[in-house]
PDB file of N, CA and C in Angstrom:
ATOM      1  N   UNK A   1     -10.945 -38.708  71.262  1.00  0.00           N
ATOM      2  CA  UNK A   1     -11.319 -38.623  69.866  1.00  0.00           C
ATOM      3  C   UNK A   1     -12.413 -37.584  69.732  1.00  0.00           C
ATOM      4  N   UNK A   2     -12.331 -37.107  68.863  1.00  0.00           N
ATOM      5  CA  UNK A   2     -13.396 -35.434  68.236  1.00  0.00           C
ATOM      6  C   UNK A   2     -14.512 -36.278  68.130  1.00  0.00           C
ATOM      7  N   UNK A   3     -15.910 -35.752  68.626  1.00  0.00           N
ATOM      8  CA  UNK A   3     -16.910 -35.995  68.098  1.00  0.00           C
ATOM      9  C   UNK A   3     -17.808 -35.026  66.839  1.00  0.00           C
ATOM     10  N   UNK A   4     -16.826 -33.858  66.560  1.00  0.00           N
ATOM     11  CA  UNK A   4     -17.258 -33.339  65.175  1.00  0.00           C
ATOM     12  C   UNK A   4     -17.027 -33.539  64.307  1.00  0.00           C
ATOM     13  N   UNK A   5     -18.458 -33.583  63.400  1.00  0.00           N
ATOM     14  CA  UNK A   5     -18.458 -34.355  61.921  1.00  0.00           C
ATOM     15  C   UNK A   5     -18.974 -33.651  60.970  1.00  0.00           C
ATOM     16  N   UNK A   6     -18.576 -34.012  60.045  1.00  0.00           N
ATOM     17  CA  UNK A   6     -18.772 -33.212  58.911  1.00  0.00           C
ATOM     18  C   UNK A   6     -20.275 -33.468  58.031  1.00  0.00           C
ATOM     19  N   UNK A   7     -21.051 -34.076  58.706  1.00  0.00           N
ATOM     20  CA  UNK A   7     -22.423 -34.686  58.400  1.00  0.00           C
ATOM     21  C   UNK A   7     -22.112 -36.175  57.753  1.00  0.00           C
ATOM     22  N   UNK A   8     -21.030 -36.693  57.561  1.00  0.00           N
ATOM     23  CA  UNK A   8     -20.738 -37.699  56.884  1.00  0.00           C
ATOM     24  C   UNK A   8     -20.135 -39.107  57.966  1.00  0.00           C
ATOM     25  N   UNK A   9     -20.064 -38.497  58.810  1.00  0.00           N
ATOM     26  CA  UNK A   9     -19.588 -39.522  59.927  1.00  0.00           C
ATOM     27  C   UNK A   9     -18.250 -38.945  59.721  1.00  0.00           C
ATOM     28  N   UNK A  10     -17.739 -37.989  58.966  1.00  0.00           N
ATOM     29  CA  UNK A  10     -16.019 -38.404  59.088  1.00  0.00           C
ATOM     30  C   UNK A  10     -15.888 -36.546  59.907  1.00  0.00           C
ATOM     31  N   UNK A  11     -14.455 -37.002  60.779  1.00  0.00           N
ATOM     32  CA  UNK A  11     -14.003 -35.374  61.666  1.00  0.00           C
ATOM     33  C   UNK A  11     -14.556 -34.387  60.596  1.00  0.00           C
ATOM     34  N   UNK A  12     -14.714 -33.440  61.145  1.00  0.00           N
ATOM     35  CA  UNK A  12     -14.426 -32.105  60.328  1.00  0.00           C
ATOM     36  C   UNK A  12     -13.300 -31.898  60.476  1.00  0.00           C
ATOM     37  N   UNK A  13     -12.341 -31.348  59.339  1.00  0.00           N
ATOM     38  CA  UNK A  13     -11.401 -30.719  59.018  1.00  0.00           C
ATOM     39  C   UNK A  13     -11.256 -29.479  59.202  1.00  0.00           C
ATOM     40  N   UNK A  14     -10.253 -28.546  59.956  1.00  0.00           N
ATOM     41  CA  UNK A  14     -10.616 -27.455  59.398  1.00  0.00           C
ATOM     42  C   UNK A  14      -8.872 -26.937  59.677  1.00  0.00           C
ATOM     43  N   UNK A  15      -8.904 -25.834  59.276  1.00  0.00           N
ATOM     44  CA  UNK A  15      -6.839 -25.253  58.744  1.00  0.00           C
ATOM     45  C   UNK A  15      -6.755 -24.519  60.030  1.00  0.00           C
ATOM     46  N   UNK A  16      -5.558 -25.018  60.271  1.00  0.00           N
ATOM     47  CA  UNK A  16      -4.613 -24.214  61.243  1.00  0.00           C
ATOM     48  C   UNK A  16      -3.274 -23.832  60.737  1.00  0.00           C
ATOM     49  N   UNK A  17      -3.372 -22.559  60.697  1.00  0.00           N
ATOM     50  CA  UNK A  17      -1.945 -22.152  60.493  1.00  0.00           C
ATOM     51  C   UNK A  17      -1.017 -21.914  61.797  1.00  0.00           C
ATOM     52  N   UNK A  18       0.340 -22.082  61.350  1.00  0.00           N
ATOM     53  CA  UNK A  18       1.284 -22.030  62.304  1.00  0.00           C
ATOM     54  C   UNK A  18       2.428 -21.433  61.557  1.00  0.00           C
ATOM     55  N   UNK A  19       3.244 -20.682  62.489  1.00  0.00           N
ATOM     56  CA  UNK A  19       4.664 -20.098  61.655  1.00  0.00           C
ATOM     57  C   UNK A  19       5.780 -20.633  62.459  1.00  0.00           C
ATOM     58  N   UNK A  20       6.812 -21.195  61.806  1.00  0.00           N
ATOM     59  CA  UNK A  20       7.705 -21.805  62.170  1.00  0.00           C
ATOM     60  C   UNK A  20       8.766 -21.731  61.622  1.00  0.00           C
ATOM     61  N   UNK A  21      10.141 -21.527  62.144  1.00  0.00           N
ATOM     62  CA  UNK A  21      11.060 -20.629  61.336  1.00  0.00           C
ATOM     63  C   UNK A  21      11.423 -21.782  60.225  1.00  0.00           C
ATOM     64  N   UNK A  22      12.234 -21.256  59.438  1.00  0.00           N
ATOM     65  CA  UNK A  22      12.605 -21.803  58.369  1.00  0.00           C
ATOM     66  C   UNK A  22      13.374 -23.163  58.385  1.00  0.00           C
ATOM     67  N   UNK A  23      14.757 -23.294  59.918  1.00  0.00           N
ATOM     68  CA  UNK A  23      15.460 -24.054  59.756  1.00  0.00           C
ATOM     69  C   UNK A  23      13.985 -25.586  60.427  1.00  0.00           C
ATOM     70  N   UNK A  24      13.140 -24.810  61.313  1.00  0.00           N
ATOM     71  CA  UNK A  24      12.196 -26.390  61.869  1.00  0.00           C
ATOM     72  C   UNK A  24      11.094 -26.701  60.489  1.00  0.00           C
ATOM     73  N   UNK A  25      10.903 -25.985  59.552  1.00  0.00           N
ATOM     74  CA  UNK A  25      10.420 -26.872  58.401  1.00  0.00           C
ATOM     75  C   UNK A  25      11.057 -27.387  57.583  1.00  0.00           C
ATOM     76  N   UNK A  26      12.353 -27.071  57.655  1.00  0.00           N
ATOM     77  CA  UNK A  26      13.110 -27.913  56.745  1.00  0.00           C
ATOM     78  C   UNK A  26      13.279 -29.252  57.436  1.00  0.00           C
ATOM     79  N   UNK A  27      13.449 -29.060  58.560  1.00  0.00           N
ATOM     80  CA  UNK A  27      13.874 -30.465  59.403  1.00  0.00           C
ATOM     81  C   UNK A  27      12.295 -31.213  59.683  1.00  0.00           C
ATOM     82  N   UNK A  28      11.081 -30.795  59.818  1.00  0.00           N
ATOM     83  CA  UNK A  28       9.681 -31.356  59.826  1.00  0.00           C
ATOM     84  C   UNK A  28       9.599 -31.759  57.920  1.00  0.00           C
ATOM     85  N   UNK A  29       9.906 -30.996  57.137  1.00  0.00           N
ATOM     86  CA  UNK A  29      10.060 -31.855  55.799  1.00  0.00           C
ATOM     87  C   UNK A  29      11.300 -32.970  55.678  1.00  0.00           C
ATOM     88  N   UNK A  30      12.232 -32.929  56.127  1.00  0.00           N
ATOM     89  CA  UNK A  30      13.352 -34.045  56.143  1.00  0.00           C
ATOM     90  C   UNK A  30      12.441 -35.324  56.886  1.00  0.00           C
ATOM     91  N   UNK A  31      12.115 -35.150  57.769  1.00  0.00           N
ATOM     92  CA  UNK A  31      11.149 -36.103  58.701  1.00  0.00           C
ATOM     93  C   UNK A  31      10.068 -36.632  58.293  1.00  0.00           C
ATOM     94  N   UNK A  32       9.105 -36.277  57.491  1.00  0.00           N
ATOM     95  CA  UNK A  32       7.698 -36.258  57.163  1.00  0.00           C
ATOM     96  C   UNK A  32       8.404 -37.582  55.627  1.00  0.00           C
ATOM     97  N   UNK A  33       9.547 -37.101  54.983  1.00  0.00           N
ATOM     98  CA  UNK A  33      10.002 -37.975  54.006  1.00  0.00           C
ATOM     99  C   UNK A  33      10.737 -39.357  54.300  1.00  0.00           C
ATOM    100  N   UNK A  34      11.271 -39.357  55.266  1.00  0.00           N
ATOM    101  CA  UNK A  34      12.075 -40.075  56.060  1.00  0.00           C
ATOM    102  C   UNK A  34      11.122 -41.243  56.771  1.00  0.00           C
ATOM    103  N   UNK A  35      10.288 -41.085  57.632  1.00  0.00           N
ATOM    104  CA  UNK A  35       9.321 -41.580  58.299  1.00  0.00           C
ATOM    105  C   UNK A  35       8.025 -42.272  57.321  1.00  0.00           C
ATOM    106  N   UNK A  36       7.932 -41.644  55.991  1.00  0.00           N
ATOM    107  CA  UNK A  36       7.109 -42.568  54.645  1.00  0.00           C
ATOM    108  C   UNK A  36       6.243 -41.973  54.357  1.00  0.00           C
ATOM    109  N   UNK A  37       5.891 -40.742  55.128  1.00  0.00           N
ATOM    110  CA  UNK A  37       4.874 -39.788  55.024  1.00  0.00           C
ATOM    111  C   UNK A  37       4.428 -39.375  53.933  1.00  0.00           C
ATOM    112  N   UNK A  38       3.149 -39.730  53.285  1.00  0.00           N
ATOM    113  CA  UNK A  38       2.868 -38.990  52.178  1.00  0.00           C
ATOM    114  C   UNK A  38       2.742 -37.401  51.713  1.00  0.00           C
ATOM    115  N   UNK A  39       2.705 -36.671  52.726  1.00  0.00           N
ATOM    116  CA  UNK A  39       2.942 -35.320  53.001  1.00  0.00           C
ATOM    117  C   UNK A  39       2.829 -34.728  54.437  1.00  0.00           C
ATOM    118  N   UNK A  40       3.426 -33.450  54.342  1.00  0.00           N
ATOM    119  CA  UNK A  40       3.693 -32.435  55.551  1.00  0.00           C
ATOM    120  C   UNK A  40       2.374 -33.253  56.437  1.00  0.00           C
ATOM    121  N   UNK A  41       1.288 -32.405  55.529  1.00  0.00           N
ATOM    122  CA  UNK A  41       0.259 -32.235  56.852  1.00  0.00           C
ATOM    123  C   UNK A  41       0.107 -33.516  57.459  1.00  0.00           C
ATOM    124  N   UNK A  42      -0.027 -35.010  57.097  1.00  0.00           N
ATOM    125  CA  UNK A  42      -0.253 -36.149  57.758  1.00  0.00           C
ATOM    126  C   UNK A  42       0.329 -35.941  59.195  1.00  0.00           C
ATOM    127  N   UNK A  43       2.045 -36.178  58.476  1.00  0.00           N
ATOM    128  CA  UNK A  43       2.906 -35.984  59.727  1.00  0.00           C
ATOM    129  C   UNK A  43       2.638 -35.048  60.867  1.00  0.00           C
ATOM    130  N   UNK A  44       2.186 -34.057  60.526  1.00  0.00           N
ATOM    131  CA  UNK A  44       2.005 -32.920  61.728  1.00  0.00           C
ATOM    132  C   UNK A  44       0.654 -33.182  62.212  1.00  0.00           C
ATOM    133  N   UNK A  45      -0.221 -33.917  61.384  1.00  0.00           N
ATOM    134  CA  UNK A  45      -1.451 -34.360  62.364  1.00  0.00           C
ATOM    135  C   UNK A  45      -1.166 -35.166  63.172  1.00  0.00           C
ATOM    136  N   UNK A  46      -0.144 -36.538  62.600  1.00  0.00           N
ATOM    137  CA  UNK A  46      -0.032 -37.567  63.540  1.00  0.00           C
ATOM    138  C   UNK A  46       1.118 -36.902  65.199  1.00  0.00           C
ATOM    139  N   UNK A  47       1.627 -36.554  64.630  1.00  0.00           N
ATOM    140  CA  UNK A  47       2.633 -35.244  65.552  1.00  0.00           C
ATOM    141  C   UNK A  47       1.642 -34.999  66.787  1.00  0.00           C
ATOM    142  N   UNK A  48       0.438 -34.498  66.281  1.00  0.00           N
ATOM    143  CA  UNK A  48      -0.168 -33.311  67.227  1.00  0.00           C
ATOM    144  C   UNK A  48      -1.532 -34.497  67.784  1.00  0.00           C
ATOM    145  N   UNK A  49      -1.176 -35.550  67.414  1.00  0.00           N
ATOM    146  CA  UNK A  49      -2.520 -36.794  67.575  1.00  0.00           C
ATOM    147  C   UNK A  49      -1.216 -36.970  68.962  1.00  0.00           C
ATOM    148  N   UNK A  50      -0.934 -37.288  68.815  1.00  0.00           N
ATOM    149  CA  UNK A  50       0.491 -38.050  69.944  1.00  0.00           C
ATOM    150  C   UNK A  50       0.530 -37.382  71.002  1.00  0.00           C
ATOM    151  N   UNK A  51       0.793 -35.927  70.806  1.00  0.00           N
ATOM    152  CA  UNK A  51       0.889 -35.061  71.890  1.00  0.00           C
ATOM    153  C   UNK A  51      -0.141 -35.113  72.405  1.00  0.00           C
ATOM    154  N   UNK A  52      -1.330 -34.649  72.044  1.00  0.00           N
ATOM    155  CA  UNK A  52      -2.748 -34.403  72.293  1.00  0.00           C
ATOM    156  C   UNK A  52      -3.120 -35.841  73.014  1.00  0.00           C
ATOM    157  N   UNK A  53      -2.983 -36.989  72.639  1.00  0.00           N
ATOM    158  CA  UNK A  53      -3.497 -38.391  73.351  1.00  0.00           C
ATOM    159  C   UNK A  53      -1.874 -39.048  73.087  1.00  0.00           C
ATOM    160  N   UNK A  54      -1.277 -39.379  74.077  1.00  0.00           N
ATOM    161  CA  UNK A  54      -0.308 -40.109  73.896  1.00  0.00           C
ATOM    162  C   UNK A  54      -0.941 -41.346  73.845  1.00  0.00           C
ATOM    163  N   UNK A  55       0.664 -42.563  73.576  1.00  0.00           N
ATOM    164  CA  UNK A  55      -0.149 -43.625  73.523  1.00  0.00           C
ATOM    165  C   UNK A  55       0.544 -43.892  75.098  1.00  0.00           C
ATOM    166  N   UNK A  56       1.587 -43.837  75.481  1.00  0.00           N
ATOM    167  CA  UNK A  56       1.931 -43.935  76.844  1.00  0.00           C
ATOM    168  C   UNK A  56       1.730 -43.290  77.892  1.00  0.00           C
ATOM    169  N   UNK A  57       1.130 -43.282  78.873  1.00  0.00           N
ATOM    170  CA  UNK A  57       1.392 -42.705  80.115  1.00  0.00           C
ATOM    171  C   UNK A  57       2.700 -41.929  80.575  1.00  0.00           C
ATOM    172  N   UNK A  58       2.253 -41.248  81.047  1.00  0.00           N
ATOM    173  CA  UNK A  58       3.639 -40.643  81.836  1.00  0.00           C
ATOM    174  C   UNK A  58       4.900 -41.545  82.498  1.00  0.00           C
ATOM    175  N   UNK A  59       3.666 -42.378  83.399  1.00  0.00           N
ATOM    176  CA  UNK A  59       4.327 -43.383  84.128  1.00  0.00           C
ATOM    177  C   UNK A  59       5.065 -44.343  83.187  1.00  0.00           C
ATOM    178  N   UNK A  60       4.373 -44.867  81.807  1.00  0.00           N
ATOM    179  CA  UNK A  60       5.270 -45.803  81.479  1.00  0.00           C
ATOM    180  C   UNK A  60       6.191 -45.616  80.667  1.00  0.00           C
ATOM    181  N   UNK A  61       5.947 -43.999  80.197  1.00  0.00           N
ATOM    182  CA  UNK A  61       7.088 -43.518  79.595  1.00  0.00           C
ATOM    183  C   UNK A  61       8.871 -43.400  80.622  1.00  0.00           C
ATOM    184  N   UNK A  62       8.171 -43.224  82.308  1.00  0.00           N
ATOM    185  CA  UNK A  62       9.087 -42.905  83.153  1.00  0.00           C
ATOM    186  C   UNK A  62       9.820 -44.701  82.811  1.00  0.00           C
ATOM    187  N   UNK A  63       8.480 -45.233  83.402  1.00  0.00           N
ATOM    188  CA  UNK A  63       9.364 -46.713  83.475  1.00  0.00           C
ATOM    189  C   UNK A  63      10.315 -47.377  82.178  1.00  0.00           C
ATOM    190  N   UNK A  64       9.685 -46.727  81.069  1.00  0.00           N
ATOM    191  CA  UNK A  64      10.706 -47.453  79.742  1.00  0.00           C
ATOM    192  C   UNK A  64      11.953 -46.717  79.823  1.00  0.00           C
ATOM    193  N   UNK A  65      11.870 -45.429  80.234  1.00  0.00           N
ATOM    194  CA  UNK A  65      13.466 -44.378  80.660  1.00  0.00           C
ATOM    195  C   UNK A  65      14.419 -45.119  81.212  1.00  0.00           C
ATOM    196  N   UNK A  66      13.641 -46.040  82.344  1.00  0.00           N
ATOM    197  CA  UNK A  66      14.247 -46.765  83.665  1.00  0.00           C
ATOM    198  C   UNK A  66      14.936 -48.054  82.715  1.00  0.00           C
ATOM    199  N   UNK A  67      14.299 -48.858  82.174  1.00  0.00           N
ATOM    200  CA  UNK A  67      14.990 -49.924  81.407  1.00  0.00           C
ATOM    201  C   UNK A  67      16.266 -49.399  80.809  1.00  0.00           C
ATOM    202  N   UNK A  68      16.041 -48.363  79.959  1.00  0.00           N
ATOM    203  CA  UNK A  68      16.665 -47.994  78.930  1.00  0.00           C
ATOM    204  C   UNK A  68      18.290 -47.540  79.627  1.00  0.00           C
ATOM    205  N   UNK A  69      18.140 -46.971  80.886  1.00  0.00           N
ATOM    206  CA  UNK A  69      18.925 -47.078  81.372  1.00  0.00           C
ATOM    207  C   UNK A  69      19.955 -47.918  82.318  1.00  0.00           C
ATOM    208  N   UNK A  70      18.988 -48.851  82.891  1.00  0.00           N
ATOM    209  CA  UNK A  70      19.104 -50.012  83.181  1.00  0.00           C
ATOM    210  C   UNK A  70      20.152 -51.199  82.211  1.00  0.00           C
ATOM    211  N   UNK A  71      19.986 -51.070  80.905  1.00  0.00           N
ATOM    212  CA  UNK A  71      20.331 -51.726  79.857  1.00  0.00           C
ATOM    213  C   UNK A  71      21.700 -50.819  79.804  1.00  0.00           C
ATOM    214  N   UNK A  72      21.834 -49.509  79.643  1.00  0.00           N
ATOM    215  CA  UNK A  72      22.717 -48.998  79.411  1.00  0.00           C
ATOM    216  C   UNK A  72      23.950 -48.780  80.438  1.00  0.00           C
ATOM    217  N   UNK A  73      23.350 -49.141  81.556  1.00  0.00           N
ATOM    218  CA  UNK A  73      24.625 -49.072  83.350  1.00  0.00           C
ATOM    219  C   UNK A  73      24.722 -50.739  83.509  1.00  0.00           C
ATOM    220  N   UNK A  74      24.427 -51.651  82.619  1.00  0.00           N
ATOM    221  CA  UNK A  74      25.012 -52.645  82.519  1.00  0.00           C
ATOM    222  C   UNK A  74      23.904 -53.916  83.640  1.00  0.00           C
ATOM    223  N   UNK A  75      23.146 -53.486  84.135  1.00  0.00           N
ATOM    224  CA  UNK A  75      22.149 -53.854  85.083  1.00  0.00           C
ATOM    225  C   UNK A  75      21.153 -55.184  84.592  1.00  0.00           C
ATOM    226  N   UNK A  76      21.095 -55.779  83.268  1.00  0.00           N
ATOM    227  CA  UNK A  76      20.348 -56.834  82.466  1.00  0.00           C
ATOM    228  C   UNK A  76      21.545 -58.062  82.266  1.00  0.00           C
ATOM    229  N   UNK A  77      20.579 -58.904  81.893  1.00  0.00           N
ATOM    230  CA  UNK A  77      21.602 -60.460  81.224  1.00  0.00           C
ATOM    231  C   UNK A  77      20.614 -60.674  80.310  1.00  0.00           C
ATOM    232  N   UNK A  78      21.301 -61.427  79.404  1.00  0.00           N
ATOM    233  CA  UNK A  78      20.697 -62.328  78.167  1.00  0.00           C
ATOM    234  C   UNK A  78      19.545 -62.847  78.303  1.00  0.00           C
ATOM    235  N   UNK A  79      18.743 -63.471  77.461  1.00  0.00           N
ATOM    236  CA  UNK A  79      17.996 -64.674  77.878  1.00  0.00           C
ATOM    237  C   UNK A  79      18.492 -65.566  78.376  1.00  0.00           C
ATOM    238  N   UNK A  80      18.898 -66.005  77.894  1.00  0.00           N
ATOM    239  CA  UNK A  80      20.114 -67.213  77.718  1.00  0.00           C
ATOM    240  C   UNK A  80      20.541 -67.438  79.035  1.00  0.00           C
ATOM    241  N   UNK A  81      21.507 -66.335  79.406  1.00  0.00           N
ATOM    242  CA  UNK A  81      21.764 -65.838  81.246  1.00  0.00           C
ATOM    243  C   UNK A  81      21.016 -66.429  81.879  1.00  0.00           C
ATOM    244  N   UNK A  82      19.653 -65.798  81.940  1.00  0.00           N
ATOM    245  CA  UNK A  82      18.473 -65.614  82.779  1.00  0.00           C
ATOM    246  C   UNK A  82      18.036 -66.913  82.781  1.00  0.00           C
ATOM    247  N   UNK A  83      17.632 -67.564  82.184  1.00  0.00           N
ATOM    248  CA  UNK A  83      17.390 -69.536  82.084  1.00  0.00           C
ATOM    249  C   UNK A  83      18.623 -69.733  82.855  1.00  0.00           C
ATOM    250  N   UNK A  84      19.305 -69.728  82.502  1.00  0.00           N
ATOM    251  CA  UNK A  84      20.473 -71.171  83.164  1.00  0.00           C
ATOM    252  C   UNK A  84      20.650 -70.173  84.625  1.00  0.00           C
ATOM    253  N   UNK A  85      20.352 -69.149  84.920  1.00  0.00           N
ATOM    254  CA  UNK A  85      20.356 -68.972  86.169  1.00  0.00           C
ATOM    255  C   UNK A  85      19.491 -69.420  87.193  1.00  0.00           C
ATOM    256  N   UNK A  86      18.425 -69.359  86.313  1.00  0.00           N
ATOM    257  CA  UNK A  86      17.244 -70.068  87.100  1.00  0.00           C
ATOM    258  C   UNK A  86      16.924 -71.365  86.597  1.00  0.00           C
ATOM    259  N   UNK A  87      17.850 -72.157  86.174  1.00  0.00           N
ATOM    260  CA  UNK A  87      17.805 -73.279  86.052  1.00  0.00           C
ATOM    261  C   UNK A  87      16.388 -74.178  84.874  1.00  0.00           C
ATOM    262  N   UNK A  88      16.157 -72.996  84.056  1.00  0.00           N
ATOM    263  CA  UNK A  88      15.602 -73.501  82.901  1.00  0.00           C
ATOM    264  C   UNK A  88      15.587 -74.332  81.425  1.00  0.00           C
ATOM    265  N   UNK A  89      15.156 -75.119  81.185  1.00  0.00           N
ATOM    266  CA  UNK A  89      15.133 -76.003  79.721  1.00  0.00           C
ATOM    267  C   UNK A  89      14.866 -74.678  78.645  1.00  0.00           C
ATOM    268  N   UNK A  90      15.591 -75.135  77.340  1.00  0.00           N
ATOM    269  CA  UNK A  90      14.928 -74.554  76.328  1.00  0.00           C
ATOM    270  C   UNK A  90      13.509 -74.652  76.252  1.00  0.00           C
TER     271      UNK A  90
END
């Protein structure tokens, strides 16, 4: 987190421009509306908050990959499964 302030306790703000062709702002405005965004810039702060500090690790981004695929090569059971395999009560 920034420790520059604007004398008020709150970040300083300040503009960054960026050029980006035409067809990725149309698709960053399709997104920014889609997602509930009250405008462009939020979205591209929260965008560049994410990148800048993820909320996951590398590692647990690797490991949620691993489920995801796991789930998808057929490798999981139910809850449901999983109790009566191991011999559990509701």
């Amino acid at each position: 987190m920034s420790t520059d302030t604007d004398g008020n306790g709150s970040p300083e703000m300040v503009k960054l421009d960026v050029k980006v062709t035409k067809q990725r702002k149309e698709e960053i405005d399709r997104m920014w509306r889609e997602e509930g965004y009250p405008n462009r810039s939020e979205f591209i702060r929260d965008v560049l908050r994410d990148a800048t500090n993820p909320m996951l690790t590398a590692d647990a981004l690797r490991q949620l990959a691993e489920g995801v695929e796991d789930v998808e090569q057929g490798r999981t059971v139910s809850l449901d499964e999983a109790k009566e395999r191991l011999g559990l009560d509701e």
